[in-house]
C-alpha atoms as a PDB file:
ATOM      1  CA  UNK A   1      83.663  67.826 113.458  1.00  0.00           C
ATOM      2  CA  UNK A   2      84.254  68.697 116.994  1.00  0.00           C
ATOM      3  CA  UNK A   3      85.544  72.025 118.364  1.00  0.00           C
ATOM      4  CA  UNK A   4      85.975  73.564 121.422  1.00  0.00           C
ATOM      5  CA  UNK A   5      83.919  77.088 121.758  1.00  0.00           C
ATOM      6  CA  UNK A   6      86.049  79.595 123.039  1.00  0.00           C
ATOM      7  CA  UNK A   7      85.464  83.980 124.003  1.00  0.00           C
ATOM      8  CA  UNK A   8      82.824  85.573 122.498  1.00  0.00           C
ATOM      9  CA  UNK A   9      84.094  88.019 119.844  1.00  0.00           C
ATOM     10  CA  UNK A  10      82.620  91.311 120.752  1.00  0.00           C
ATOM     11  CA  UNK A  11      83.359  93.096 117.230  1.00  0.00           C
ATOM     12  CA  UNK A  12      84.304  90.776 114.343  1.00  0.00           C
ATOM     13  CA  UNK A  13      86.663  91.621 111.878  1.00  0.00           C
ATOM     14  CA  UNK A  14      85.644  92.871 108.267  1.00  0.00           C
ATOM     15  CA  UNK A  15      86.933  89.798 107.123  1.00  0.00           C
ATOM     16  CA  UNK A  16      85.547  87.247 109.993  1.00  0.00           C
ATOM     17  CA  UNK A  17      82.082  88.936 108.869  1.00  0.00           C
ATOM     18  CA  UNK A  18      82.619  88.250 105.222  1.00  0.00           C
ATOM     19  CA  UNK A  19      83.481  84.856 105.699  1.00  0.00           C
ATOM     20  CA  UNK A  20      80.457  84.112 107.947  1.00  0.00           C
ATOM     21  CA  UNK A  21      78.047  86.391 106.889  1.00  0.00           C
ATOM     22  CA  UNK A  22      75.329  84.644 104.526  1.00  0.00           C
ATOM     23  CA  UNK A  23      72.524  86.396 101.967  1.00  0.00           C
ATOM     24  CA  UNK A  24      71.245  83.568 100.375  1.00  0.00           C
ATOM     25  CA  UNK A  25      70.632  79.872  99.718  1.00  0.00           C
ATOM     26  CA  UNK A  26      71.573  77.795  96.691  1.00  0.00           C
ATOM     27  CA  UNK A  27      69.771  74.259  96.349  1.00  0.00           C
ATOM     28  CA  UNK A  28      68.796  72.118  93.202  1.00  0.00           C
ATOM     29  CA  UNK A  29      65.320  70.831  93.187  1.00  0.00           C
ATOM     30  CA  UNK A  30      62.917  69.374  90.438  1.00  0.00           C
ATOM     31  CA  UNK A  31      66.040  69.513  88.108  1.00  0.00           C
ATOM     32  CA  UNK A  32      66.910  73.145  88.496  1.00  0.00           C
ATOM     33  CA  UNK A  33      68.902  75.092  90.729  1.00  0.00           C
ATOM     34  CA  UNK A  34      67.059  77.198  92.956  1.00  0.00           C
ATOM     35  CA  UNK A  35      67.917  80.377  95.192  1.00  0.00           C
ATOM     36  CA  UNK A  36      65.869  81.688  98.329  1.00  0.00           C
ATOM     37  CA  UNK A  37      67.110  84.843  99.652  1.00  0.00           C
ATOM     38  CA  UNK A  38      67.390  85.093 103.309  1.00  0.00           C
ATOM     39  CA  UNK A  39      67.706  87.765 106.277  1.00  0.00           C
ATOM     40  CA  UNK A  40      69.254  87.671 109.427  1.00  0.00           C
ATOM     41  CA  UNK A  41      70.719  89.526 112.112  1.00  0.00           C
ATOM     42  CA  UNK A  42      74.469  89.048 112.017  1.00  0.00           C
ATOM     43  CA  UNK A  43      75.858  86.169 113.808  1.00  0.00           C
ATOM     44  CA  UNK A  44      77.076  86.393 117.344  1.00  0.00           C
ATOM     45  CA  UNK A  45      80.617  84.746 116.948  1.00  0.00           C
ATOM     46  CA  UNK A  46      82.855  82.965 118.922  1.00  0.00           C
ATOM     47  CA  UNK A  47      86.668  81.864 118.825  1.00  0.00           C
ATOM     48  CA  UNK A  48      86.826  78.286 118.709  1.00  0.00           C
ATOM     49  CA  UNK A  49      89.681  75.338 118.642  1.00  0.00           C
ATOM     50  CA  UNK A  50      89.268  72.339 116.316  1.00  0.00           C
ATOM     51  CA  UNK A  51      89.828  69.318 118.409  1.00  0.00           C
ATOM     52  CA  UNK A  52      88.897  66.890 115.115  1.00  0.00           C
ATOM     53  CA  UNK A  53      87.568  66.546 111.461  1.00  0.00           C
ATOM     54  CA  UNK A  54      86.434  63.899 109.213  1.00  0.00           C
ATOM     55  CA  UNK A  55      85.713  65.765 105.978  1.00  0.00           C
ATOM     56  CA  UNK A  56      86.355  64.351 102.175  1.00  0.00           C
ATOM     57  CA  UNK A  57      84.662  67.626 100.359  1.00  0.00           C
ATOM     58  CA  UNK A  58      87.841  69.108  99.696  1.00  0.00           C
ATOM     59  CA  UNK A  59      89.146  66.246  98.160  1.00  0.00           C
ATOM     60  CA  UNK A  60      85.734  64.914  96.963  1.00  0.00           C
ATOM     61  CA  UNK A  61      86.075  68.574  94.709  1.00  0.00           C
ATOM     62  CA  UNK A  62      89.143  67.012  93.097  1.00  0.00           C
ATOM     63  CA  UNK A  63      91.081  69.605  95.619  1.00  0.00           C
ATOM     64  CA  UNK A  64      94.348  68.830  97.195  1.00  0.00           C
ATOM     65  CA  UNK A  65      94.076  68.012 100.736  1.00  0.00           C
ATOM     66  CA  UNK A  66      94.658  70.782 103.559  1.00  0.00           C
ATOM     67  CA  UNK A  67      98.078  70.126 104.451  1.00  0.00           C
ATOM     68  CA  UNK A  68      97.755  71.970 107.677  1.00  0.00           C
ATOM     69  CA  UNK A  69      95.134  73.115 110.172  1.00  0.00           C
ATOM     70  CA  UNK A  70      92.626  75.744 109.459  1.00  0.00           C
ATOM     71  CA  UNK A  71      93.856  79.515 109.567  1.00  0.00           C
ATOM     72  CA  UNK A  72      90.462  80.665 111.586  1.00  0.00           C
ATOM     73  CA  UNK A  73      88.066  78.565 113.322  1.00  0.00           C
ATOM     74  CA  UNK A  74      84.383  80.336 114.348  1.00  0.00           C
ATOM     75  CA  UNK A  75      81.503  79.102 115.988  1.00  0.00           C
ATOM     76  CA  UNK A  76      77.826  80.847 116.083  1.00  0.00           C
ATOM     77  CA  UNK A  77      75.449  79.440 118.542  1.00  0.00           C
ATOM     78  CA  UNK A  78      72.698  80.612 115.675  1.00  0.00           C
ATOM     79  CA  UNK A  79      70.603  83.228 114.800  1.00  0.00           C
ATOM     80  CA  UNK A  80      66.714  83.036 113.293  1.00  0.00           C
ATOM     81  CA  UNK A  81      66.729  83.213 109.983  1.00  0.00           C
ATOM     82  CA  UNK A  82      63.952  84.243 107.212  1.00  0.00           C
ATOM     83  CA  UNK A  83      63.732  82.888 104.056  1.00  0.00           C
ATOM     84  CA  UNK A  84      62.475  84.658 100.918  1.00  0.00           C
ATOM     85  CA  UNK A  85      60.511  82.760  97.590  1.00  0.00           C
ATOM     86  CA  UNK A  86      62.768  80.675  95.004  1.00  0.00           C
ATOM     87  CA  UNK A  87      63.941  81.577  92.288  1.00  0.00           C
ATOM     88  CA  UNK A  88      65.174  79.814  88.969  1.00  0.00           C
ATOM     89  CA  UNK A  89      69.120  80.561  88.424  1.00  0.00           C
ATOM     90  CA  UNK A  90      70.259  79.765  84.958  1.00  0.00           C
END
């Protein structure tokens, strides 16, 4: 993937927040799944312009390709984040 970071975004949308903001991490280890909750300030966004992508997980899902480019494109440059213990999901 390459993009092209654009303005920062002073005050994200409700919906830009949603779609970036993260609580937790799912991962699969020792033949379980496992969650670890995490905190972290909320992500400093920034507009940003695909320039190109090389991605089969869409289709790898047994999705139909995106027929089009992507409606919103945001970049972060990061923020620290904390993890909490794992749990066991069933």
């Amino acid at each position: 993937m390459t993009v092209r970071v654009g303005a920062p975004i002073p005050e994200p949308t409700p919906l830009e927040h949603f779609l970036t903001a993260r609580w937790g991490l799912h991962t699969r280890a020792y033949g379980h799944t496992r969650h670890l909750p995490n905190w972290h300030p909320r992500w400093p966004l920034h507009r940003a312009e695909l320039l190109h992508l090389d991605d089969e997980l869409v289709t790898a899902a047994g999705l139909p390709a995106p027929d089009g480019p992507p409606v919103s494109v945001l970049h972060s440059p990061g923020v620290p984040v904390v993890f909490g213990g794992p749990t066991s999901v069933p």
